[in-house]
Protein backbone atom coordinates (compact mmCIF):
# COMPACT_ATOMS: atom_id res chain seq x y z
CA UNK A 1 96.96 -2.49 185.86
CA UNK A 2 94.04 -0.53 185.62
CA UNK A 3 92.39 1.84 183.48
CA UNK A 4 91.07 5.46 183.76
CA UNK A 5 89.86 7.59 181.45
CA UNK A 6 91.66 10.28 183.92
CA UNK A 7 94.80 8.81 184.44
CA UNK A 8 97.31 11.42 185.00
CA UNK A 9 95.30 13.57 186.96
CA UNK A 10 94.67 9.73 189.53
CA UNK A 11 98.80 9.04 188.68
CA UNK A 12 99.14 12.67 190.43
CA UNK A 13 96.72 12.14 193.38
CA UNK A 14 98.26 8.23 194.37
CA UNK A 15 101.51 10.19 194.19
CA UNK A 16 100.44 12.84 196.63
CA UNK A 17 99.56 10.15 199.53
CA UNK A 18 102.68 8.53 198.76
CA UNK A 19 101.77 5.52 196.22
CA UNK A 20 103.88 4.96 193.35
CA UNK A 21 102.07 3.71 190.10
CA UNK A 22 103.73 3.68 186.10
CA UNK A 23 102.93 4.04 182.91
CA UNK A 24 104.51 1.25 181.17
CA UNK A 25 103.66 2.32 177.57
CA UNK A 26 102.38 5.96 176.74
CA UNK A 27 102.92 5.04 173.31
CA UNK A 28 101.38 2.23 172.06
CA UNK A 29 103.36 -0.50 170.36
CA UNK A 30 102.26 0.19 166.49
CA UNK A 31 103.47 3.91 166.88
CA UNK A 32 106.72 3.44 168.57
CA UNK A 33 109.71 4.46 166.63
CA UNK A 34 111.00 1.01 166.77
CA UNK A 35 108.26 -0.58 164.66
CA UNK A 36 107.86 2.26 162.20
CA UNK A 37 109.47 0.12 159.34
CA UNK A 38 106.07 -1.54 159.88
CA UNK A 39 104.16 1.23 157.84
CA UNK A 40 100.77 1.68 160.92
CA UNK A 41 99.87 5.24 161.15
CA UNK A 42 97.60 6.97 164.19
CA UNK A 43 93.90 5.52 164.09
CA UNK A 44 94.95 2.14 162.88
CA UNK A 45 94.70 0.23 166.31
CA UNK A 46 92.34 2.89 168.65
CA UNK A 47 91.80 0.31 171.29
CA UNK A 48 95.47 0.43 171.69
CA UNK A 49 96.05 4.00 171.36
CA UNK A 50 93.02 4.15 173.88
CA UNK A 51 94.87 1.93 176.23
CA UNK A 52 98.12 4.01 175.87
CA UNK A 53 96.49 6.93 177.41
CA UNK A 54 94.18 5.52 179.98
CA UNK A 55 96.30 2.33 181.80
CA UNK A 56 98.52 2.72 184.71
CA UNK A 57 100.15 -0.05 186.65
CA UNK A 58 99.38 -0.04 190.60
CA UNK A 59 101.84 -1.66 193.10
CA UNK A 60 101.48 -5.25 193.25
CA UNK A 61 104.32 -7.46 194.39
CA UNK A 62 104.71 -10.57 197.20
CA UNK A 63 105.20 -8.43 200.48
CA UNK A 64 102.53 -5.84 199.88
CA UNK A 65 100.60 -6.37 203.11
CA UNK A 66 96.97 -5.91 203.07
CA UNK A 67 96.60 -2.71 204.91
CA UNK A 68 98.76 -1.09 201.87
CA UNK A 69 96.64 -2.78 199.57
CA UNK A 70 93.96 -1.67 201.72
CA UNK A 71 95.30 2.51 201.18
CA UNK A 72 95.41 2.13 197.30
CA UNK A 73 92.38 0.92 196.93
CA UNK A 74 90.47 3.72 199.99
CA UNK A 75 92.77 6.39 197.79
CA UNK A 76 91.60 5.35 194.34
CA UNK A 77 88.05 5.19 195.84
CA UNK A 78 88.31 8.74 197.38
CA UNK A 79 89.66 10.06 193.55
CA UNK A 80 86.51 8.98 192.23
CA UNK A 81 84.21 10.04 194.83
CA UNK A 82 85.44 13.57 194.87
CA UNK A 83 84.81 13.65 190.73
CA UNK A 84 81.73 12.90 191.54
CA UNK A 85 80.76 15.79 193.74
């Protein structure tokens, strides 16, 4: 899991070259319909609403062989390099 301030445009560039990534919660947990009954409105928790826009999970399991790991990490560096220019 990392995070990045420009997440879905990086989300759309991994996808490009062929690396999948998710967002495992776009809303955070205090403003999910489920826990409503619990009263917290917007603004209550921003480090959490922060971290509901910005943090996307890369691929990490067992078999993921270092030259893989190797292409995420040369792709995610490329993102950033060309925002930089």
């Amino acid at each position: 899991m990392i995070r990045v301030a420009d997440r879905d445009a990086l989300k759309a560039v991994l996808q490009k070259e062929g690396i999948g990534t998710e967002i495992y919660y776009p809303v955070p947990m205090h403003l999910q319909e489920c826990f409503a009954y619990l009263g917290h409105k917007a603004g209550e928790f921003p480090e959490s609403e922060g971290a509901a826009g910005e943090t996307l999970a890369l691929p990490i399991y067992p078999e993921l062989s270092d030259g893989a790991a190797d292409y995420v990490v040369r792709c995610i560096a490329s993102f950033f390099q060309k925002r930089r220019s």
